[in-house]
PDB file of N, CA and C in Angstrom:
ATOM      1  N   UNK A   1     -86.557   3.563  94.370  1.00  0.00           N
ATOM      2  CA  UNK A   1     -85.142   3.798  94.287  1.00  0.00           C
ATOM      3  C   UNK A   1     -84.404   3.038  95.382  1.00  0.00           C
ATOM      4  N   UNK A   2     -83.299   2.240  95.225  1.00  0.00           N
ATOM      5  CA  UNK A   2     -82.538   2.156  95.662  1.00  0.00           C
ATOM      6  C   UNK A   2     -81.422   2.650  96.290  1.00  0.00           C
ATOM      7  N   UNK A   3     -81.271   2.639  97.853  1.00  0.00           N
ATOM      8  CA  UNK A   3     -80.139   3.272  98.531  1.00  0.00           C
ATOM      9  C   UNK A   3     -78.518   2.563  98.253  1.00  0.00           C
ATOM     10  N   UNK A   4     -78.720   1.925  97.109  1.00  0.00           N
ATOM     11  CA  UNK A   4     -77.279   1.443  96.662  1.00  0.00           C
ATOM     12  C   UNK A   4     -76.203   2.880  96.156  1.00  0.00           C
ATOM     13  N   UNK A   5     -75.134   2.658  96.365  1.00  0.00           N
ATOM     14  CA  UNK A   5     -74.484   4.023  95.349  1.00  0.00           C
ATOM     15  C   UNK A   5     -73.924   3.416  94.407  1.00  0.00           C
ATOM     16  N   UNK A   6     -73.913   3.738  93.489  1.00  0.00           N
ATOM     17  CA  UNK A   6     -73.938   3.656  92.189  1.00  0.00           C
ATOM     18  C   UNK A   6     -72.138   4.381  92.118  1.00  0.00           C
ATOM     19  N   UNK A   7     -71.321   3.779  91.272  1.00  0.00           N
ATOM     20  CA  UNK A   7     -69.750   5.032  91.210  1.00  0.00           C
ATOM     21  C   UNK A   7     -70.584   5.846  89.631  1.00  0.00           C
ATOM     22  N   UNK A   8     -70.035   6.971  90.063  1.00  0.00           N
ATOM     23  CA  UNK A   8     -69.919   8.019  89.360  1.00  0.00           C
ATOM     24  C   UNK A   8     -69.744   7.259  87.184  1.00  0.00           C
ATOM     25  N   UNK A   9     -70.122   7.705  86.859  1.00  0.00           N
ATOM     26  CA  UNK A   9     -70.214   7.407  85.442  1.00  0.00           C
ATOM     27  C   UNK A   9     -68.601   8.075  84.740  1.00  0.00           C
ATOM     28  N   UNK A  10     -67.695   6.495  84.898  1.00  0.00           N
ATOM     29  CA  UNK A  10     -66.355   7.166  84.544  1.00  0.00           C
ATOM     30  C   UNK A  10     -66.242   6.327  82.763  1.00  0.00           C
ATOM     31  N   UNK A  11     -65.711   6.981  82.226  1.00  0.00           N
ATOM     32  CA  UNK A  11     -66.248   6.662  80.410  1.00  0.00           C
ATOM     33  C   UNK A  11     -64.489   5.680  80.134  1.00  0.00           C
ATOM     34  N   UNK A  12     -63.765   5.835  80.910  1.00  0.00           N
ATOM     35  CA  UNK A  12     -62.570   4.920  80.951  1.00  0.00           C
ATOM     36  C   UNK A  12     -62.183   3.715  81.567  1.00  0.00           C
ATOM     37  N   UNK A  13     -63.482   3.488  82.320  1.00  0.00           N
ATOM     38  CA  UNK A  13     -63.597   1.963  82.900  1.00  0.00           C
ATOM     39  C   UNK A  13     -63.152   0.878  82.225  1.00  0.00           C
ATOM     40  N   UNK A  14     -63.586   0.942  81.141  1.00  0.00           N
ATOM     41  CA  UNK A  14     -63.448  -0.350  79.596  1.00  0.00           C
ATOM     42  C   UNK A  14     -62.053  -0.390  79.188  1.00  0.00           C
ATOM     43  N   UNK A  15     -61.743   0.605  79.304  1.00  0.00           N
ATOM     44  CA  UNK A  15     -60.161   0.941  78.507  1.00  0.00           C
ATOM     45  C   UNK A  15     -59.293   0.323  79.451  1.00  0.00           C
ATOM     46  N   UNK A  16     -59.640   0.385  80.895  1.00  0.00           N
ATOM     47  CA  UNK A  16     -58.633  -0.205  82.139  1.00  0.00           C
ATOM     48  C   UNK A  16     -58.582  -1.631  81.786  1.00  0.00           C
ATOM     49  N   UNK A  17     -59.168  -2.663  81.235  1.00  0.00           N
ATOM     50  CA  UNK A  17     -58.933  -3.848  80.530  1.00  0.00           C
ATOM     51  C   UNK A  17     -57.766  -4.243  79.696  1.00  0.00           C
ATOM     52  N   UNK A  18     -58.315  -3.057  79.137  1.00  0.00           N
ATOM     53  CA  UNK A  18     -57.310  -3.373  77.533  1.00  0.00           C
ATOM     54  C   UNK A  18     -56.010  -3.069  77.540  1.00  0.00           C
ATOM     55  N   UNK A  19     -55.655  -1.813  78.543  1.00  0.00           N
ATOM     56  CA  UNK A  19     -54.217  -1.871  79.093  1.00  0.00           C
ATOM     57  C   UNK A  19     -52.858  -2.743  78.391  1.00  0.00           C
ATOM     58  N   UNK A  20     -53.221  -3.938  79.275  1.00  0.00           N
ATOM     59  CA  UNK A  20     -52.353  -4.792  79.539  1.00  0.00           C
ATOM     60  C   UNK A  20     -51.655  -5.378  77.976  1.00  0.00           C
ATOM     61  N   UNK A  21     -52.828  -5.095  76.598  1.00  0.00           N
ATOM     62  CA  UNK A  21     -52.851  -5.849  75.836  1.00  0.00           C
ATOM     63  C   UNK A  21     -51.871  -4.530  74.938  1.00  0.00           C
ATOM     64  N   UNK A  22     -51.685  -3.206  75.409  1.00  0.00           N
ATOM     65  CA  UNK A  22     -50.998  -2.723  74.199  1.00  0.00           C
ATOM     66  C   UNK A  22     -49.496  -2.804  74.113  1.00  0.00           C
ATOM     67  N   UNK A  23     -49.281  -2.837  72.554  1.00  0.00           N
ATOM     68  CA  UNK A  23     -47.525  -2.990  72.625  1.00  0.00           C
ATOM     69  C   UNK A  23     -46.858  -1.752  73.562  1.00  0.00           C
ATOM     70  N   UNK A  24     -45.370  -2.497  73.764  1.00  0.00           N
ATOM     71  CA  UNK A  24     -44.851  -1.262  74.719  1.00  0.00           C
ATOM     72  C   UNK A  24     -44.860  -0.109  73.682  1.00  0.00           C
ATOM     73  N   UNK A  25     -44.394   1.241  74.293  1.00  0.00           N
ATOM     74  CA  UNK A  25     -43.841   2.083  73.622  1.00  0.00           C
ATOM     75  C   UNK A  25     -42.814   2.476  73.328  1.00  0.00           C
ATOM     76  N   UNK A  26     -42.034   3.561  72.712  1.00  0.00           N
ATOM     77  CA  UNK A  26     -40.752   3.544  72.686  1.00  0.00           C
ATOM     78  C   UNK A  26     -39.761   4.260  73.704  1.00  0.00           C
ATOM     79  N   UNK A  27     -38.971   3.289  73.675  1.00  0.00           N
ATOM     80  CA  UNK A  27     -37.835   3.756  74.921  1.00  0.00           C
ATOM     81  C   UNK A  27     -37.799   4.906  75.414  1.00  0.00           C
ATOM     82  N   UNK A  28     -37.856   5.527  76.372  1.00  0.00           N
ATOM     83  CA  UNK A  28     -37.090   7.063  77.037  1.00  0.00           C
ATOM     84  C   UNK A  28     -35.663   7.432  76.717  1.00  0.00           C
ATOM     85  N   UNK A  29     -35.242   8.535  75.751  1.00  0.00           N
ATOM     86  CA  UNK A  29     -34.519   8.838  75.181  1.00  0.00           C
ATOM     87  C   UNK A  29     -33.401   9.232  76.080  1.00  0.00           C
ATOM     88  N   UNK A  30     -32.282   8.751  76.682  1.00  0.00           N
ATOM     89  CA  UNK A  30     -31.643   9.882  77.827  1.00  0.00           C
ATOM     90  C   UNK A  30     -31.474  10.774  77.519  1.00  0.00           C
ATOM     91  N   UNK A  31     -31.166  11.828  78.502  1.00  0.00           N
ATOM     92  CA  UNK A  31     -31.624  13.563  78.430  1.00  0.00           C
ATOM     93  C   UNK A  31     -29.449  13.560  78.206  1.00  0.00           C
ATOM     94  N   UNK A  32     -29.867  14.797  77.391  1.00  0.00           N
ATOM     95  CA  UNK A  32     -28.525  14.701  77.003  1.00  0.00           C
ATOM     96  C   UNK A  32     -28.075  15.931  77.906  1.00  0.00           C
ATOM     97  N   UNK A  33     -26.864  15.714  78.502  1.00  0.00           N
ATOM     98  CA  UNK A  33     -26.132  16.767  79.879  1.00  0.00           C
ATOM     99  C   UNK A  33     -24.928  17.239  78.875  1.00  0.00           C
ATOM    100  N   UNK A  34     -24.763  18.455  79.248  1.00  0.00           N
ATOM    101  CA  UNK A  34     -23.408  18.856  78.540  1.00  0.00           C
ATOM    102  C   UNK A  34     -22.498  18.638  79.527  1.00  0.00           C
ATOM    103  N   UNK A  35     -21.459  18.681  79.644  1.00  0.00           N
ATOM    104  CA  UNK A  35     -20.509  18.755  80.310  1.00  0.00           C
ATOM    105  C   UNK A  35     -20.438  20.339  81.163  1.00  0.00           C
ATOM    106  N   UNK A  36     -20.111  20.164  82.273  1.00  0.00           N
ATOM    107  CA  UNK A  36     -20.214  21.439  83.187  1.00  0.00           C
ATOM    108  C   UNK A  36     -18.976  21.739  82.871  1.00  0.00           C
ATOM    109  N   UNK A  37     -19.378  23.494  82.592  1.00  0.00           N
ATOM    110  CA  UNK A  37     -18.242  24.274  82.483  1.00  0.00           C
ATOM    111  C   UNK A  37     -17.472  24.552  83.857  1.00  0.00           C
ATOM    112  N   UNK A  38     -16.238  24.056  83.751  1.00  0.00           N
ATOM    113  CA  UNK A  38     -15.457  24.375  85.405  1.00  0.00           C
ATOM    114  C   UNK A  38     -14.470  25.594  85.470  1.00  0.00           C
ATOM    115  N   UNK A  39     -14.839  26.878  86.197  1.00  0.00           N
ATOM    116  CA  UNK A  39     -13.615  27.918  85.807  1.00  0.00           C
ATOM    117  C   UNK A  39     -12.274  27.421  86.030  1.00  0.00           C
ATOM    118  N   UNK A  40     -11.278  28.096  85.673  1.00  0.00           N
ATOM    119  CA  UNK A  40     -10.343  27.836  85.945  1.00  0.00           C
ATOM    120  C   UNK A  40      -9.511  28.123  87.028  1.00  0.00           C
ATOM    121  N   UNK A  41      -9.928  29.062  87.696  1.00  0.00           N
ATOM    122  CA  UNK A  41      -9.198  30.164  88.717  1.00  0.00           C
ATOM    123  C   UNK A  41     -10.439  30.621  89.447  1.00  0.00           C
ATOM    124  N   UNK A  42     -10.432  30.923  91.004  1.00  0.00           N
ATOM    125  CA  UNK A  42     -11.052  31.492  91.652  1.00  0.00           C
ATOM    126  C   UNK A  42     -10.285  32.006  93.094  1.00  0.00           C
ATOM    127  N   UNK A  43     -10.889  33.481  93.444  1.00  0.00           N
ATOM    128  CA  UNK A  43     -10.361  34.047  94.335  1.00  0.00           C
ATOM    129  C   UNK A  43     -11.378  34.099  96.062  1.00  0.00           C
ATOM    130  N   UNK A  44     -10.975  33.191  96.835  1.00  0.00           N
ATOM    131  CA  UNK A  44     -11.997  33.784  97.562  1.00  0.00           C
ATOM    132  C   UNK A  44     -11.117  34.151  99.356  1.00  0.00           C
ATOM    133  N   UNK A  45     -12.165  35.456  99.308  1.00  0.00           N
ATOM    134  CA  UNK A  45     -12.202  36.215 100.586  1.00  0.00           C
ATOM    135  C   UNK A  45     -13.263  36.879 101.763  1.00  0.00           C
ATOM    136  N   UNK A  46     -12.701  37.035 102.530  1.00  0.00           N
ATOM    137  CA  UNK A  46     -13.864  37.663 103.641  1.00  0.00           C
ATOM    138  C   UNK A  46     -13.971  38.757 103.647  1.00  0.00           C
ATOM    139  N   UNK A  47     -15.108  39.658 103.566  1.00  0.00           N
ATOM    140  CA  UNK A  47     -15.036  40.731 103.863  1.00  0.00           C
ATOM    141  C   UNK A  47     -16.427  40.897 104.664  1.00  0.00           C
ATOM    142  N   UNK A  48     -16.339  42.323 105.992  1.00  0.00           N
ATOM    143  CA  UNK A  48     -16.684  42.646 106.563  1.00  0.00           C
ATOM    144  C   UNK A  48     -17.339  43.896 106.102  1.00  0.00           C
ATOM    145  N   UNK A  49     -16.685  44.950 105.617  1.00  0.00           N
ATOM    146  CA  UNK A  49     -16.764  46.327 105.474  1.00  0.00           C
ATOM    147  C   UNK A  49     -18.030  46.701 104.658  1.00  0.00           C
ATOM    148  N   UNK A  50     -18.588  47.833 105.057  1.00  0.00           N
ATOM    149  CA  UNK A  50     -20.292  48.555 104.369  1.00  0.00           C
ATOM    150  C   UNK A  50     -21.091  47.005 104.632  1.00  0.00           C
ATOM    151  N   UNK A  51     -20.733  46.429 105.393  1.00  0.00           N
ATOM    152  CA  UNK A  51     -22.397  44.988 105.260  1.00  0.00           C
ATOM    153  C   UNK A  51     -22.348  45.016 107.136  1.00  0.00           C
ATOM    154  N   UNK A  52     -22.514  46.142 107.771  1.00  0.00           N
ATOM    155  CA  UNK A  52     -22.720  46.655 109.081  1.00  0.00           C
ATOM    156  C   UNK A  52     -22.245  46.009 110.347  1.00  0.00           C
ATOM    157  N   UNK A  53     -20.704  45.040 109.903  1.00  0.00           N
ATOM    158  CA  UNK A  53     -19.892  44.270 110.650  1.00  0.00           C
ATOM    159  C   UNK A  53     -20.542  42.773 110.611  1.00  0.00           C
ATOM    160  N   UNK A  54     -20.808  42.725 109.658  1.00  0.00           N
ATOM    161  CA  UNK A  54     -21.350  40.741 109.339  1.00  0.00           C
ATOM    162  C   UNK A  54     -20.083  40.050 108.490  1.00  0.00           C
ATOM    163  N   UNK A  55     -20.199  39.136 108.795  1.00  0.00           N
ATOM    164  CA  UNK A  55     -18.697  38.487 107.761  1.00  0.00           C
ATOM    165  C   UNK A  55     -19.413  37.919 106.569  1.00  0.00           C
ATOM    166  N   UNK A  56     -19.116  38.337 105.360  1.00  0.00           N
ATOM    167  CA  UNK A  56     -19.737  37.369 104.438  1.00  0.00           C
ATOM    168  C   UNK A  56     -18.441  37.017 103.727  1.00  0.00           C
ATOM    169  N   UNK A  57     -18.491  36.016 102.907  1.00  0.00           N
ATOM    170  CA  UNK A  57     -17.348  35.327 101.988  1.00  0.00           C
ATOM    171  C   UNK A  57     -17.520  35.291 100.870  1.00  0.00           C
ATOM    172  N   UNK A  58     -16.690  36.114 100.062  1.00  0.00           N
ATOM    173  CA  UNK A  58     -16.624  36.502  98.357  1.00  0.00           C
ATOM    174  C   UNK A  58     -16.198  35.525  97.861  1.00  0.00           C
ATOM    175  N   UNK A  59     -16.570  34.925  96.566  1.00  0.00           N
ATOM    176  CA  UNK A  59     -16.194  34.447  95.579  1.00  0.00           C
ATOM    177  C   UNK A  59     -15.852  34.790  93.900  1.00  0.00           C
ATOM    178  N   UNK A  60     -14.759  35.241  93.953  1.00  0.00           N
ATOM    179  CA  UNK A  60     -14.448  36.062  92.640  1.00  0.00           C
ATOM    180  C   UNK A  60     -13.809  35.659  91.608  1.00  0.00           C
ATOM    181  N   UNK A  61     -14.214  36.465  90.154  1.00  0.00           N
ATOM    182  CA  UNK A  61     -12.637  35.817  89.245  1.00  0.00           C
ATOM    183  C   UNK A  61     -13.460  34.499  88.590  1.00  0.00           C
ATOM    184  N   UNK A  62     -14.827  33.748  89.096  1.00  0.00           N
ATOM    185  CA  UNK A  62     -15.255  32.642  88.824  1.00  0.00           C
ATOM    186  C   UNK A  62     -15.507  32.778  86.830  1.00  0.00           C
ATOM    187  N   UNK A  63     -15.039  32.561  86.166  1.00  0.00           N
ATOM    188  CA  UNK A  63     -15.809  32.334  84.258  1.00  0.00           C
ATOM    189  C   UNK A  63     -16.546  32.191  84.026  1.00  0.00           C
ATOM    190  N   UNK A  64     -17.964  32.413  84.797  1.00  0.00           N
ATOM    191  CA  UNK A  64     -18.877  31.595  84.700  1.00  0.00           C
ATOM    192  C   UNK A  64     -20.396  32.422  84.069  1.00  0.00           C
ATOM    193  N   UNK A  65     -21.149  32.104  83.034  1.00  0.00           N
ATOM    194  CA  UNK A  65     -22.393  32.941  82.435  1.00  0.00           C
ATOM    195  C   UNK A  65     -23.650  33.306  83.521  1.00  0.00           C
ATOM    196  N   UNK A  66     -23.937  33.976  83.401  1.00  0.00           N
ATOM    197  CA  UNK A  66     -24.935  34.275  84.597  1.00  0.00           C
ATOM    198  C   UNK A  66     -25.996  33.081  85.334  1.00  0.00           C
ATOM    199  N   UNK A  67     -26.254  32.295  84.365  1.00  0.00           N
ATOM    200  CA  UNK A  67     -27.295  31.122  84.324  1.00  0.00           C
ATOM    201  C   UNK A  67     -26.417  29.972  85.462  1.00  0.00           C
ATOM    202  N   UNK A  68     -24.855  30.328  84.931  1.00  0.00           N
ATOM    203  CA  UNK A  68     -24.345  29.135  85.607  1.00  0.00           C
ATOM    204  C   UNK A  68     -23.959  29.861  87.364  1.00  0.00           C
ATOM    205  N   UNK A  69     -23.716  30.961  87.409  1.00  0.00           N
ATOM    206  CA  UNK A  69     -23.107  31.569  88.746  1.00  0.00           C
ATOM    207  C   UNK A  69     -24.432  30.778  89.212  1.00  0.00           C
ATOM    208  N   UNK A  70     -25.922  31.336  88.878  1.00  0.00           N
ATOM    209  CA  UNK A  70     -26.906  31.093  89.886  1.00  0.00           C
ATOM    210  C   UNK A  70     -26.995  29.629  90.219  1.00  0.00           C
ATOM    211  N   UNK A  71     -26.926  28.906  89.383  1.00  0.00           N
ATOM    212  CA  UNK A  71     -26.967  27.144  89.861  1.00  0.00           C
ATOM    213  C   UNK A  71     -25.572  27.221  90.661  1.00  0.00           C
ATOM    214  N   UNK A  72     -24.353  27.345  90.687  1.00  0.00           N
ATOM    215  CA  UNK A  72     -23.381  27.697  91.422  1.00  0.00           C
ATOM    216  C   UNK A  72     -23.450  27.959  92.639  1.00  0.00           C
ATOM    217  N   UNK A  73     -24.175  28.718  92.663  1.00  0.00           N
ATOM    218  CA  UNK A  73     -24.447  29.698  94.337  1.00  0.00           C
ATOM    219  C   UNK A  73     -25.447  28.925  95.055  1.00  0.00           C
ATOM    220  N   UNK A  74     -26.374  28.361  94.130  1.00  0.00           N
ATOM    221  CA  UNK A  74     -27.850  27.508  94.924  1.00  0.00           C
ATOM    222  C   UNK A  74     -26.974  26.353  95.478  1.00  0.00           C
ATOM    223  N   UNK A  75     -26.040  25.647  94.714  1.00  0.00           N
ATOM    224  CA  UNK A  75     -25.461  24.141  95.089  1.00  0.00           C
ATOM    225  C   UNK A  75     -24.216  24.725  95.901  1.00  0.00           C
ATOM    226  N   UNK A  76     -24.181  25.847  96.340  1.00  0.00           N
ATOM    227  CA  UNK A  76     -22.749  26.185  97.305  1.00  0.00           C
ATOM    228  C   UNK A  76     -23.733  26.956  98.643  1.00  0.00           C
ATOM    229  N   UNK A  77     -25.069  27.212  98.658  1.00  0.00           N
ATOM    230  CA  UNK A  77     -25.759  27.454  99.539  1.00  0.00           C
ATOM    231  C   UNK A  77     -26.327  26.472 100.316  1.00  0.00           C
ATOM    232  N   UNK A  78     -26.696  25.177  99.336  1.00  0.00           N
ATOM    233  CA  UNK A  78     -27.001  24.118  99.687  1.00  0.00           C
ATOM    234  C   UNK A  78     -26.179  22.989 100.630  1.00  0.00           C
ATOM    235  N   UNK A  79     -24.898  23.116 100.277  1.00  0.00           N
ATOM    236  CA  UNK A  79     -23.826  22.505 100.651  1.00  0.00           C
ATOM    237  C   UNK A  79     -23.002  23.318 102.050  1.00  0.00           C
ATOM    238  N   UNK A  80     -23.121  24.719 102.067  1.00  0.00           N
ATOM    239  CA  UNK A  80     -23.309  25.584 103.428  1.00  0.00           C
ATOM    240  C   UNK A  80     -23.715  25.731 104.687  1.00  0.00           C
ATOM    241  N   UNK A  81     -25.219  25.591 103.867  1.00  0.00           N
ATOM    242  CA  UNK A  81     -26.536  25.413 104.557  1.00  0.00           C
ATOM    243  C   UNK A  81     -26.081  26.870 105.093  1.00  0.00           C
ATOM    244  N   UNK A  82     -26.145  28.165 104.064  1.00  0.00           N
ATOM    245  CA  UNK A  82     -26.379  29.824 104.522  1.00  0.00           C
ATOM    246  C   UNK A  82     -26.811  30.488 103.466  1.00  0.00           C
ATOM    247  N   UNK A  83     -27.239  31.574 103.551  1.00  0.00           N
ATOM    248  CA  UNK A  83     -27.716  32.489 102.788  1.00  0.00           C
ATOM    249  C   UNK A  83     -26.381  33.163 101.515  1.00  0.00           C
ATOM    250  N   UNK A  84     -27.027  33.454 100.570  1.00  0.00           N
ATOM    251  CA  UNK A  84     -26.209  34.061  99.567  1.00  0.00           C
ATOM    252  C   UNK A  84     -26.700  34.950  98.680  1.00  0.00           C
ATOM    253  N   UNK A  85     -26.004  35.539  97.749  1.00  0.00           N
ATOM    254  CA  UNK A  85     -26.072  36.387  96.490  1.00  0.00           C
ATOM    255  C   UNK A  85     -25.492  36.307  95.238  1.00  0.00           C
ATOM    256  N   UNK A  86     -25.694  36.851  94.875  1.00  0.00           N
ATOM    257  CA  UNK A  86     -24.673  37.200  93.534  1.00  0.00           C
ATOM    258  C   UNK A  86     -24.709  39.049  93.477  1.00  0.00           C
ATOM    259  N   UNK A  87     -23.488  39.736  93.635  1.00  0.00           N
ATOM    260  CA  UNK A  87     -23.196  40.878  93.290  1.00  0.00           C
ATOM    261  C   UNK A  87     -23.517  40.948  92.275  1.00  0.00           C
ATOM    262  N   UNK A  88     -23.475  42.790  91.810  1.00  0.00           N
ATOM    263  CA  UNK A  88     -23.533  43.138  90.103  1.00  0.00           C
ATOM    264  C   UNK A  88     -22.361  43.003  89.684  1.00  0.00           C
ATOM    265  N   UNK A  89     -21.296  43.021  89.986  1.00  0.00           N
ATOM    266  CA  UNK A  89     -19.916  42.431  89.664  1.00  0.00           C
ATOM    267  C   UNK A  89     -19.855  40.985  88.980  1.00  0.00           C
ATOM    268  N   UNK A  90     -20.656  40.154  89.772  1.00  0.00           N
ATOM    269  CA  UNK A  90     -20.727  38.674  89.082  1.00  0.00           C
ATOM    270  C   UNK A  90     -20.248  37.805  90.362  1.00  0.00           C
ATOM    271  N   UNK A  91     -19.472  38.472  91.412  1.00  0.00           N
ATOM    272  CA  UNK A  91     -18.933  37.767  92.891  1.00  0.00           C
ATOM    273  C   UNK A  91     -20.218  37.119  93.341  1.00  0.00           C
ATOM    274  N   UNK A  92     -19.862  35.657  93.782  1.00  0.00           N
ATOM    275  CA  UNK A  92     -20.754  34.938  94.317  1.00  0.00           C
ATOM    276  C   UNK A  92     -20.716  35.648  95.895  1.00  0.00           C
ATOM    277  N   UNK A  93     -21.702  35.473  97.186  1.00  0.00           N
ATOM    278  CA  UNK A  93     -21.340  35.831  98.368  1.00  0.00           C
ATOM    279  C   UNK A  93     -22.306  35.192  99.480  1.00  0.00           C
ATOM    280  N   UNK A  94     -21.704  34.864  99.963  1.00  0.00           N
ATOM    281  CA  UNK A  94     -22.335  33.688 101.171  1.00  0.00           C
ATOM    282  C   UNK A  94     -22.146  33.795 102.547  1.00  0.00           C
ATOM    283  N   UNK A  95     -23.204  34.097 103.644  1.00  0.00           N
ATOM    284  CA  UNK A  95     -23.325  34.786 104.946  1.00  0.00           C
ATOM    285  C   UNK A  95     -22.358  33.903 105.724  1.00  0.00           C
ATOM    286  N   UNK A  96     -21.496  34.883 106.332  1.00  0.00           N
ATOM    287  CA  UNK A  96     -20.294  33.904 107.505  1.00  0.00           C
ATOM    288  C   UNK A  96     -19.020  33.964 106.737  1.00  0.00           C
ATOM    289  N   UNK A  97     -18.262  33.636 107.506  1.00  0.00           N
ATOM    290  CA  UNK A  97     -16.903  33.774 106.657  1.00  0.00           C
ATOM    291  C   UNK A  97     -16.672  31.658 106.791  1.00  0.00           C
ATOM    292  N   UNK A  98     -16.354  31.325 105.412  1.00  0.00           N
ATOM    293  CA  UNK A  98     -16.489  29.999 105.154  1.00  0.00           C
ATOM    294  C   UNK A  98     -15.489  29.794 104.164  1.00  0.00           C
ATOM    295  N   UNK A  99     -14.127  30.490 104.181  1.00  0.00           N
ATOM    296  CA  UNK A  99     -12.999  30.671 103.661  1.00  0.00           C
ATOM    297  C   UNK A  99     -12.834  28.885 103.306  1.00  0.00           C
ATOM    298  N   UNK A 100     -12.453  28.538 104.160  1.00  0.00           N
ATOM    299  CA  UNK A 100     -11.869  27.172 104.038  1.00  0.00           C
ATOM    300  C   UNK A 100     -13.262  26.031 103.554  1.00  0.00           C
ATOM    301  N   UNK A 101     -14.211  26.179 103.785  1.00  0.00           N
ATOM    302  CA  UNK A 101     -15.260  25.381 103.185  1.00  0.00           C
ATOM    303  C   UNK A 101     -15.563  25.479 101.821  1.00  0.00           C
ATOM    304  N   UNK A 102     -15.516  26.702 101.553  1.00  0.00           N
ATOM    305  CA  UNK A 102     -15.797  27.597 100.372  1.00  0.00           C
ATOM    306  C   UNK A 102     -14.741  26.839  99.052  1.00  0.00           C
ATOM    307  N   UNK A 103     -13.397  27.264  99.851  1.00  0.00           N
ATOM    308  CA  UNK A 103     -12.139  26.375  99.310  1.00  0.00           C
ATOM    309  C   UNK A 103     -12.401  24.969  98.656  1.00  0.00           C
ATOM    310  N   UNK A 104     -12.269  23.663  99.908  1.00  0.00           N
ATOM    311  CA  UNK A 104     -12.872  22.641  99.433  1.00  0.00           C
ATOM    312  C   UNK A 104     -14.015  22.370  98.827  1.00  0.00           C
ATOM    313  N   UNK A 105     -15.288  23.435  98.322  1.00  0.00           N
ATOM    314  CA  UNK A 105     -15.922  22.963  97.615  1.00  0.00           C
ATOM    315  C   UNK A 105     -15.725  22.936  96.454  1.00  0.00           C
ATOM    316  N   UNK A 106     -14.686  23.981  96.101  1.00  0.00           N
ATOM    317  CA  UNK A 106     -14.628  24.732  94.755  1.00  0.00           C
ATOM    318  C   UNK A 106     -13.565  23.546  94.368  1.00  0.00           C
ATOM    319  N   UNK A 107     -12.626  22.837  95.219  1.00  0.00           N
ATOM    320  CA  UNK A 107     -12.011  21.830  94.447  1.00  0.00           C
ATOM    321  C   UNK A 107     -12.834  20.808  94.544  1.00  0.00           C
ATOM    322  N   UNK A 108     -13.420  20.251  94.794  1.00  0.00           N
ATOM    323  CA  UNK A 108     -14.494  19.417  94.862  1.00  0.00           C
ATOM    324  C   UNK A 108     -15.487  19.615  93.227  1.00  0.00           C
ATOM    325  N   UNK A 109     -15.431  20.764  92.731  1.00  0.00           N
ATOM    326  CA  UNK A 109     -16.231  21.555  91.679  1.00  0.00           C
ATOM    327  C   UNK A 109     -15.195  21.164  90.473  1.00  0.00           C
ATOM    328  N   UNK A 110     -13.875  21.269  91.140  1.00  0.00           N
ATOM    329  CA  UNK A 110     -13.196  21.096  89.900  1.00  0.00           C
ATOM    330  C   UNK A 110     -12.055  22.544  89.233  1.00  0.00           C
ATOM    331  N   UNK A 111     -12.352  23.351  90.106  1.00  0.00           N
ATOM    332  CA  UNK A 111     -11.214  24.760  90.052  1.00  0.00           C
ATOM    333  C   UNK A 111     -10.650  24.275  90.426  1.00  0.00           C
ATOM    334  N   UNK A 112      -9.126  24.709  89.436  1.00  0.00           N
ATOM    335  CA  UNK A 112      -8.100  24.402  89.417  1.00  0.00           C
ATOM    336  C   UNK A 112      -6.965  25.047  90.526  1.00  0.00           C
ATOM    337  N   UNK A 113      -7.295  26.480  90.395  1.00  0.00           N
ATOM    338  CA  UNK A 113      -6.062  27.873  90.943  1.00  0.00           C
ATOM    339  C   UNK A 113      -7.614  28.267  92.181  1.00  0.00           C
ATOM    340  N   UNK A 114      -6.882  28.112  93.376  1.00  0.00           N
ATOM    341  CA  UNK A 114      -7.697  28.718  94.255  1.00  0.00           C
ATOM    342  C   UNK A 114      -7.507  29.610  95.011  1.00  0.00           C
ATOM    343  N   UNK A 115      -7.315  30.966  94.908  1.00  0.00           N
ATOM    344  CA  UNK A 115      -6.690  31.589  96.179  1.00  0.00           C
ATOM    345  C   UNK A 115      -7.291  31.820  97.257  1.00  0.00           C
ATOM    346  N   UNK A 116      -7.134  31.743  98.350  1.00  0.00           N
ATOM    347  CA  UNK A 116      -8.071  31.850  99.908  1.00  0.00           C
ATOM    348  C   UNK A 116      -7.403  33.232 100.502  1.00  0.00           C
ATOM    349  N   UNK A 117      -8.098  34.499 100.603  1.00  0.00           N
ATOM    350  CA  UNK A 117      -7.402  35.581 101.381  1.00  0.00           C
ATOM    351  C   UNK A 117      -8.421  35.795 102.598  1.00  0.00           C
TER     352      UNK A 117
END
């Protein structure tokens, strides 16, 4: 026997040839995007009270289906860089009071009527 190593017995060696020789395939279809639903109106405020003197910042009033609040809140947490929720109400809510950030994102989003309290 020989102390040569030998590679492993791969059954697709042959096929790595032939590669080059097959027709392309067919195009990648683009992924079709709907258009993002943008509410129309949103209310946002600070509140303090029952959350044991922490400021968090409400977002209310938003139109939005449950599927969309949560992508909503991930790309307004992201853009924060803080922690958040979603109430059983449907209010988005994000740690700190970020009144005015909160603001410009949501026009940035494309809400139209913004109120800041």
């Amino acid at each position: 026997m020989a102390d040569e190593k030998k590679p492993f017995h791969n059954p697709f060696a042959a096929l790595q040839g032939l590669k080059d020789a097959l027709p392309p395939g067919p195009a990648p279809k683009p992924p079709k995007v709907a258009a993002p639903k943008v509410p129309p109106k949103a209310v946002v405020r600070m509140e303090r009270a029952g959350r044991n003197g922490k400021e968090v910042t409400v977002i209310e009033q938003l139109a939005l289906t449950p599927k969309e609040r949560e992508a909503w809140l991930k790309s307004l947490k992201g853009a924060l860089g803080c922690g958040g929720s979603i109430e059983e109400e449907g209010a988005l809510v994000v740690q700190g009071d970020h009144r005015e950030r909160v603001a410009d994102w949501l026009k940035k989003q494309g809400v139209k009527q913004i109120s800041v309290g």
